[in-house]
Protein backbone atom coordinates (compact mmCIF):
# COMPACT_ATOMS: atom_id res chain seq x y z
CA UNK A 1 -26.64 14.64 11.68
CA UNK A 2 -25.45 15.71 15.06
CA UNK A 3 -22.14 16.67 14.61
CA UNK A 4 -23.29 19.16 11.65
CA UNK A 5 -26.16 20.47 13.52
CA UNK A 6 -23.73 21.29 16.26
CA UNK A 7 -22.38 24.57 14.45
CA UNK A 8 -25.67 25.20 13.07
CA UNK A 9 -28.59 25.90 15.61
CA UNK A 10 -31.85 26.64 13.36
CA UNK A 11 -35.08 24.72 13.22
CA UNK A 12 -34.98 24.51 9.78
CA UNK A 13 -31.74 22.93 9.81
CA UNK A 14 -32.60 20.20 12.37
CA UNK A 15 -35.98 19.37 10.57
CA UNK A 16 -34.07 18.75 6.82
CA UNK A 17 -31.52 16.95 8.51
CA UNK A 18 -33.31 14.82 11.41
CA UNK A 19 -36.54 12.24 11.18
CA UNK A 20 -38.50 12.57 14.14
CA UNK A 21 -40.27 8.85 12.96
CA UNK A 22 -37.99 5.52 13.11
CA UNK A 23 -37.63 4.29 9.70
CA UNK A 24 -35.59 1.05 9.06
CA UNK A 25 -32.42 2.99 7.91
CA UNK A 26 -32.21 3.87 11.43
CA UNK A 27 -32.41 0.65 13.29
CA UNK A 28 -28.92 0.16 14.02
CA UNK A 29 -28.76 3.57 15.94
CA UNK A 30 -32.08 2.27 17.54
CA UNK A 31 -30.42 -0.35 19.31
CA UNK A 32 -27.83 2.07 20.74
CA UNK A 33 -30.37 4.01 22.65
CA UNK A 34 -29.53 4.22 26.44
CA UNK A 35 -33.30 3.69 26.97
CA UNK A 36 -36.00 2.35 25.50
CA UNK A 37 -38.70 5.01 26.80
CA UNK A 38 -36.63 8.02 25.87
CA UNK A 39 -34.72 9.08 22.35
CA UNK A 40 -31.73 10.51 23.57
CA UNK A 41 -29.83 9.93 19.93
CA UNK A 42 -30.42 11.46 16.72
CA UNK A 43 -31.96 9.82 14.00
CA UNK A 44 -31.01 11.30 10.34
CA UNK A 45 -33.52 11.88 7.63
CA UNK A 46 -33.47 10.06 4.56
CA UNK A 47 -32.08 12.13 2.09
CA UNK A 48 -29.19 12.70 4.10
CA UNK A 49 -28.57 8.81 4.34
CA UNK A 50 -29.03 8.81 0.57
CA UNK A 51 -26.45 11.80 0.57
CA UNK A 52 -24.15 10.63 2.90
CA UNK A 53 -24.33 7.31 1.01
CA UNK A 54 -23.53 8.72 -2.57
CA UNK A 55 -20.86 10.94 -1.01
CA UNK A 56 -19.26 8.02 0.09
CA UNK A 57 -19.44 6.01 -2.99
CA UNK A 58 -17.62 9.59 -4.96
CA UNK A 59 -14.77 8.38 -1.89
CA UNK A 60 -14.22 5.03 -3.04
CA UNK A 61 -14.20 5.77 -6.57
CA UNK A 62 -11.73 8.47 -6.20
CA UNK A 63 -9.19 7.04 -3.52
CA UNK A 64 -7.22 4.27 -5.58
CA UNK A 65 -6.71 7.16 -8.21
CA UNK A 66 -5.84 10.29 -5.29
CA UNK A 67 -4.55 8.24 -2.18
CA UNK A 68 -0.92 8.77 -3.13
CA UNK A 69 -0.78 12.20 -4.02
CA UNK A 70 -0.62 15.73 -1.52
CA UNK A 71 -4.23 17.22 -0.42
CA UNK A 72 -6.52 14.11 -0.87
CA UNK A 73 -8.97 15.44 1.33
CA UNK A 74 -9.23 18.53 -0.53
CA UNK A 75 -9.80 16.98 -3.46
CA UNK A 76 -12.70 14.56 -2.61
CA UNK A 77 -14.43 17.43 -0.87
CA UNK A 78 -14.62 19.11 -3.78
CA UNK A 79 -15.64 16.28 -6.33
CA UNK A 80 -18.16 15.28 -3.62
CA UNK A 81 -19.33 19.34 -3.69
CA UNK A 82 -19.71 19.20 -7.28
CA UNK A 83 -20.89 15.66 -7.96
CA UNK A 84 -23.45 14.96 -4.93
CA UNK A 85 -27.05 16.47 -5.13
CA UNK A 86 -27.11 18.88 -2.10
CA UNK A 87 -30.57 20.82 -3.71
CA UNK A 88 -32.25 19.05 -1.21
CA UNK A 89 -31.57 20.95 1.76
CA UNK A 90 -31.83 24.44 0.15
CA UNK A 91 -35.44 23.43 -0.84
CA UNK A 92 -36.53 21.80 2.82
CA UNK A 93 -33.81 23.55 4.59
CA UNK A 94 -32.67 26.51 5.94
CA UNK A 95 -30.94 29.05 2.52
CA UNK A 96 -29.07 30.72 5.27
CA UNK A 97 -27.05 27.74 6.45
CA UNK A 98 -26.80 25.72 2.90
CA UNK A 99 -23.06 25.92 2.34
CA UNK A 100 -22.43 24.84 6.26
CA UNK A 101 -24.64 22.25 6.12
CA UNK A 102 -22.63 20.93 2.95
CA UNK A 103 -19.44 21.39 3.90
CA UNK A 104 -19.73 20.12 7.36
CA UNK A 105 -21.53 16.67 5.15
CA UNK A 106 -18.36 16.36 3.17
CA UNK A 107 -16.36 16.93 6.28
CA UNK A 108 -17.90 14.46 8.17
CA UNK A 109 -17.96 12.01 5.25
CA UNK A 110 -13.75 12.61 4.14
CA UNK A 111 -12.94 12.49 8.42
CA UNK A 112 -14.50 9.09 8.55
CA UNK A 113 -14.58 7.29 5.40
CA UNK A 114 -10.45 8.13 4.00
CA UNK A 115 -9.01 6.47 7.57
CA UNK A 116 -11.68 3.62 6.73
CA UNK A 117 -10.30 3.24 3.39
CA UNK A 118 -6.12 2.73 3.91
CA UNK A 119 -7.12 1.03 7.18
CA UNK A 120 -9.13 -1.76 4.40
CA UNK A 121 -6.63 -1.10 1.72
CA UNK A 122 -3.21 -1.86 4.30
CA UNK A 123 -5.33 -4.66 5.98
CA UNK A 124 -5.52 -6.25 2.05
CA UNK A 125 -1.50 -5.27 0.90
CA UNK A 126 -0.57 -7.33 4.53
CA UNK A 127 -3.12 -10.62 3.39
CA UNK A 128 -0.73 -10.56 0.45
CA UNK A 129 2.24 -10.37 1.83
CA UNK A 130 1.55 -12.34 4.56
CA UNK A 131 0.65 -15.18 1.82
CA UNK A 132 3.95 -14.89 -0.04
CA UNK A 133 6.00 -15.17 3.30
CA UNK A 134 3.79 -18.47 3.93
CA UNK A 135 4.50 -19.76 0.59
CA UNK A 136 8.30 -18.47 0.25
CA UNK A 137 8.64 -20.46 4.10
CA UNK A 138 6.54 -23.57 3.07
CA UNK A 139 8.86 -23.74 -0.30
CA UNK A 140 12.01 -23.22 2.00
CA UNK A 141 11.02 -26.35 3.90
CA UNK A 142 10.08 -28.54 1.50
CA UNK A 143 13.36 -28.67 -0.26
CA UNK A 144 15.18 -28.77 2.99
């Protein structure tokens, strides 16, 4: 929520985006708080969680399908434009900043998530190779 609310400064903006209340969607970036007096972090609201959360779900459907081919990035941005509810934030939000808001959301979520995903899907190919190298080794021995 911070990192888009960085280019936009309005209100508006920072009341669709933020919750001002802990809720229990927010209790991991509770326990990162410097102090426990003060909220120095921000806490998002829970529609973008549920955003955030179904723009990341249009990412790993899409990436076994668009990982090998040129402007993956481009590409998810746009199915997660077109497939995600974003209505949300031009009805509590701010109609000025709409299209920021969004595209610094799918921004945010193709940065993050596509690293995540060929950092899980290499981590998986090497488990399998490194299991055939144990078995072509262990079948090596035991005929030797």
């Amino acid at each position: 929520a911070r990192h888009v609310l960085r280019a936009v400064r309005c209100d508006d903006c920072e009341a669709c985006l933020t919750s001002p209340v802990m809720m229990s969607t927010n209790a991991f970036i509770y326990f990162k708080e410097y102090k426990d007096n003060e909220q120095s972090l921000t806490y998002p609201s829970e529609r973008l969680v549920e955003t955030v959360s179904a723009s990341v779900t249009v990412l790993e459907g899409m990436m076994a399908e668009v990982a090998h081919t040129y402007s993956v990035e481009e590409k998810i941005t746009a199915a997660i434009k077109t497939t995600v509810d974003f209505g949300w934030i031009q009805s509590s939000g701010c109609l000025l900043h709409h299209q920021e808001i969004v595209d610094g959301i799918a921004r945010s979520v193709t940065r993050i998530s596509i690293p995540w995903w060929c950092k899980r899907r290499n981590r998986l190919l090497m488990k399998g190779s490194r299991q055939r190298a144990t078995m072509r080794k262990m079948k090596i021995l035991s005929h030797t």
